[in-house]
C-alpha atoms as a PDB file:
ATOM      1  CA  UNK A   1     -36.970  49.578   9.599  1.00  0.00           C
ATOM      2  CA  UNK A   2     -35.908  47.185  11.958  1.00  0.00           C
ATOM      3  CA  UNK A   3     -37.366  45.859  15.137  1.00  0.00           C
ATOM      4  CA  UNK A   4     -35.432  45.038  17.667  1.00  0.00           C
ATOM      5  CA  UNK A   5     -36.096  41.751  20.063  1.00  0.00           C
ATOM      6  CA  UNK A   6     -38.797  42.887  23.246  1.00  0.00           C
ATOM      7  CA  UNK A   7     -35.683  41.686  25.220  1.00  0.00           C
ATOM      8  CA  UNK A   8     -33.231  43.860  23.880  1.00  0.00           C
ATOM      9  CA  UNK A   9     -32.653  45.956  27.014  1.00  0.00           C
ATOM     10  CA  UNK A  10     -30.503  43.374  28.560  1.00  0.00           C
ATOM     11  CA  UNK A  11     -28.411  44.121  25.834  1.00  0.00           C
ATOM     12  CA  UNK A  12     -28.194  47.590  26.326  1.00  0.00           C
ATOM     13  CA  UNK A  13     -27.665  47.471  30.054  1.00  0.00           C
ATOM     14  CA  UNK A  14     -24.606  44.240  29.787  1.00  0.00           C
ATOM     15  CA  UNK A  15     -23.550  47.554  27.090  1.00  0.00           C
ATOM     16  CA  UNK A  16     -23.872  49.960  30.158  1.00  0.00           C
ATOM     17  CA  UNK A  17     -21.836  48.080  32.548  1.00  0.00           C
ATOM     18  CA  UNK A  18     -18.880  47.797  30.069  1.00  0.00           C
ATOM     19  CA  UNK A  19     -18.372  51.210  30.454  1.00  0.00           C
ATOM     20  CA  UNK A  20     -18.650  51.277  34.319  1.00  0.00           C
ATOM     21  CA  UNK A  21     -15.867  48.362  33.717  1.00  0.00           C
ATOM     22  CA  UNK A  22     -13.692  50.383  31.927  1.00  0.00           C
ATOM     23  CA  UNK A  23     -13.769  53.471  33.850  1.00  0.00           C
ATOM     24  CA  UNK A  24     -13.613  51.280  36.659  1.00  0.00           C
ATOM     25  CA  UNK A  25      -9.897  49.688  35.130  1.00  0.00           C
ATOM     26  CA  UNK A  26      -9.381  53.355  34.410  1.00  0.00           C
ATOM     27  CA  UNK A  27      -9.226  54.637  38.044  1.00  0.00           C
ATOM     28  CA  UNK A  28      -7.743  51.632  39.301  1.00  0.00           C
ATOM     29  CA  UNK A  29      -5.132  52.406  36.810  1.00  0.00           C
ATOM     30  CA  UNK A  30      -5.073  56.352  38.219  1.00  0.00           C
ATOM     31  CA  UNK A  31      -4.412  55.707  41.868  1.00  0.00           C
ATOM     32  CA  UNK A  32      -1.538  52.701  40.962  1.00  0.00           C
ATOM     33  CA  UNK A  33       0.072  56.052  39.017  1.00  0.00           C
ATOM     34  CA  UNK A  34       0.363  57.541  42.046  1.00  0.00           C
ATOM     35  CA  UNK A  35       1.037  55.065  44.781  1.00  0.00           C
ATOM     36  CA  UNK A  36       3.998  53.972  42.566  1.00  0.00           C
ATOM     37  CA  UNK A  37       4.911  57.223  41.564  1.00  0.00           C
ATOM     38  CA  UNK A  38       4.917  56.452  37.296  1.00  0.00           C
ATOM     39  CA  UNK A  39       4.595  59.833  36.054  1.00  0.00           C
ATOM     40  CA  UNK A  40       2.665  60.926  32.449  1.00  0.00           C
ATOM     41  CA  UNK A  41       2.746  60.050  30.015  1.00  0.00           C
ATOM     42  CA  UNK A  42       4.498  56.866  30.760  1.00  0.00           C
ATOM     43  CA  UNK A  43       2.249  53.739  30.027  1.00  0.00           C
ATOM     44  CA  UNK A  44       4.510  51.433  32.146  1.00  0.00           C
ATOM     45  CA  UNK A  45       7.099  51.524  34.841  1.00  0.00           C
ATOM     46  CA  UNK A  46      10.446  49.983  35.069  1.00  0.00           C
ATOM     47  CA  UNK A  47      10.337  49.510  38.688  1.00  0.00           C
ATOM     48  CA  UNK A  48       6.846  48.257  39.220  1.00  0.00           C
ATOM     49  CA  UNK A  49       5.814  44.960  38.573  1.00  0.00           C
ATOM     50  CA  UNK A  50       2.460  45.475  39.920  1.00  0.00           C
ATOM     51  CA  UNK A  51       1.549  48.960  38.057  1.00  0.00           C
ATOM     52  CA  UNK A  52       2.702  47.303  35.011  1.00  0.00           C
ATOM     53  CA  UNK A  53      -0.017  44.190  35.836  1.00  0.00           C
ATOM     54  CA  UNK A  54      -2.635  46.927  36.225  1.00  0.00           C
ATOM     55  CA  UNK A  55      -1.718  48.904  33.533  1.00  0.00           C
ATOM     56  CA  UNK A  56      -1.806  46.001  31.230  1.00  0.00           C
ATOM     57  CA  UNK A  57      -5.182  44.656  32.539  1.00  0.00           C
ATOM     58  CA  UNK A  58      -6.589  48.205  31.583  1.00  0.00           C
ATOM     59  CA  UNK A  59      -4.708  48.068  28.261  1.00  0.00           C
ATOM     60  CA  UNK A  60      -6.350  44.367  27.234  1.00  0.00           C
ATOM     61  CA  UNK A  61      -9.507  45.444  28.007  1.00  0.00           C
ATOM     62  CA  UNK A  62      -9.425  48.536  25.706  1.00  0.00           C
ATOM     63  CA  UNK A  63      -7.990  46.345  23.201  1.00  0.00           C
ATOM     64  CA  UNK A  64     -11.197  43.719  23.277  1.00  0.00           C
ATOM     65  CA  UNK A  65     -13.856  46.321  23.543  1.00  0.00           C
ATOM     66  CA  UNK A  66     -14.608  47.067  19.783  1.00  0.00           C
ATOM     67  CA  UNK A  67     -14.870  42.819  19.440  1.00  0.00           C
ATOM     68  CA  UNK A  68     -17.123  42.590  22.781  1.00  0.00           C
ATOM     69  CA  UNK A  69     -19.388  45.510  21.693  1.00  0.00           C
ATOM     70  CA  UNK A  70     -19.900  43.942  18.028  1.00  0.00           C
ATOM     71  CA  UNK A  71     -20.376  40.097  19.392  1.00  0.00           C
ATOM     72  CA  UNK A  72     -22.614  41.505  21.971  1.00  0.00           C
ATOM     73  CA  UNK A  73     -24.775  43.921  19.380  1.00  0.00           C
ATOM     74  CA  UNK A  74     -24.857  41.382  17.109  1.00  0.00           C
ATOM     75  CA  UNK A  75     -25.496  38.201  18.814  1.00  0.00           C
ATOM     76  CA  UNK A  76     -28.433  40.409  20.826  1.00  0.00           C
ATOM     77  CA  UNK A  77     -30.240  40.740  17.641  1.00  0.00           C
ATOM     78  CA  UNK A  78     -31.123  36.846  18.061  1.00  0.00           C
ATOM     79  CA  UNK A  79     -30.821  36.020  21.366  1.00  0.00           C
ATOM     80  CA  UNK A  80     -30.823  39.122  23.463  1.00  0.00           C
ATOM     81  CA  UNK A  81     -31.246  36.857  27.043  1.00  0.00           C
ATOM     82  CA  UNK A  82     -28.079  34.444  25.834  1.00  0.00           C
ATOM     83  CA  UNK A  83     -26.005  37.253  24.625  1.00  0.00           C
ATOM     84  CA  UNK A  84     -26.571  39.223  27.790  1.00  0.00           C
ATOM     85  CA  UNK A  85     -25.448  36.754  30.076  1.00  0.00           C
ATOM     86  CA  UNK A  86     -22.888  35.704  28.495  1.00  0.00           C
ATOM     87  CA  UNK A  87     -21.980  39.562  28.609  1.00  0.00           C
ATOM     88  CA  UNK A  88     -21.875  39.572  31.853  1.00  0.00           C
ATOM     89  CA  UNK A  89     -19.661  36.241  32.457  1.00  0.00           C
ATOM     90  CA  UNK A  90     -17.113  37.905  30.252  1.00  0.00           C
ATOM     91  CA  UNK A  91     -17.668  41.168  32.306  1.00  0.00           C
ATOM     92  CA  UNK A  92     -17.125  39.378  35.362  1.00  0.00           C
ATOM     93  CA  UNK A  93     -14.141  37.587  34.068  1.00  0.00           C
ATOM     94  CA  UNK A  94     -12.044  40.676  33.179  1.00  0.00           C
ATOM     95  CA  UNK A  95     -13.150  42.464  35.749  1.00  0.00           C
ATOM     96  CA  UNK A  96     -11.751  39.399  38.351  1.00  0.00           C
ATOM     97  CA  UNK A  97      -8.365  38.954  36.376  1.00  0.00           C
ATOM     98  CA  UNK A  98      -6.965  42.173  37.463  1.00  0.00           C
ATOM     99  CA  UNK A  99      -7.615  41.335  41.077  1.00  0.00           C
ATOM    100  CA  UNK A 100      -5.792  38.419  41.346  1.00  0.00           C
ATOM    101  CA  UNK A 101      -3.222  39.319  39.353  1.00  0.00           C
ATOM    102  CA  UNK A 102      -2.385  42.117  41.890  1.00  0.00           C
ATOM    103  CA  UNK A 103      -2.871  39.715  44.798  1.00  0.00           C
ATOM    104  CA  UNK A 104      -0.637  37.014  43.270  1.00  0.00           C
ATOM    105  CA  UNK A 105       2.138  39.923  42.704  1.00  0.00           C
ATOM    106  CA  UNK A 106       1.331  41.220  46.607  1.00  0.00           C
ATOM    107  CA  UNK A 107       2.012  37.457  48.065  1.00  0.00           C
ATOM    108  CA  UNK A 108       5.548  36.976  45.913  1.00  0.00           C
ATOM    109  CA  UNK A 109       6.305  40.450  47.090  1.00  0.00           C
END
């Protein structure tokens, strides 16, 4: 049996607050659905610039998950500390680019 590193929680948690960052995306994604009316099960608009820039953001993140959760799982193993912060730089990252891709597509109008 393996043990895993006494620091290993770190790990865990930067694992926890993916998933609060995805649902997060998730809802985000919900209420642009409705303020710019793209019904289901559409994935984009062909109106909305913006919807489409949230929608998207959502999309990438699903698509990186499965390589985040491995790098992070596997990179905790040795250095449970450095893999958690750099967990949460990447976190914070993807979690900013969505923001000011929506306020860059507010100013232009």
């Amino acid at each position: 049996m393996m043990n895993l590193p006494s620091d290993y929680g770190y790990v865990i948690l930067t694992g926890i607050g993916a998933i609060f960052m995805v649902m997060w995306k998730g809802f985000r994604v919900g209420q642009a659905r409705k303020k710019y009316e793209v019904p289901y099960p559409d994935m984009y608009s062909k109106e909305s610039k913006i919807f489409n820039c949230v929608q998207r953001a959502h999309q990438n993140t699903l698509e990186n998950l499965p390589q985040f959760y491995f790098l992070l799982t596997m990179a905790g193993f040795s250095y449970p500390r450095l893999s958690a912060l750099a967990g949460w730089s990447g976190l914070l990252a993807v979690s900013c680019t969505p923001l000011g891709t929506a306020l860059e597509n507010q100013r232009k109008g």
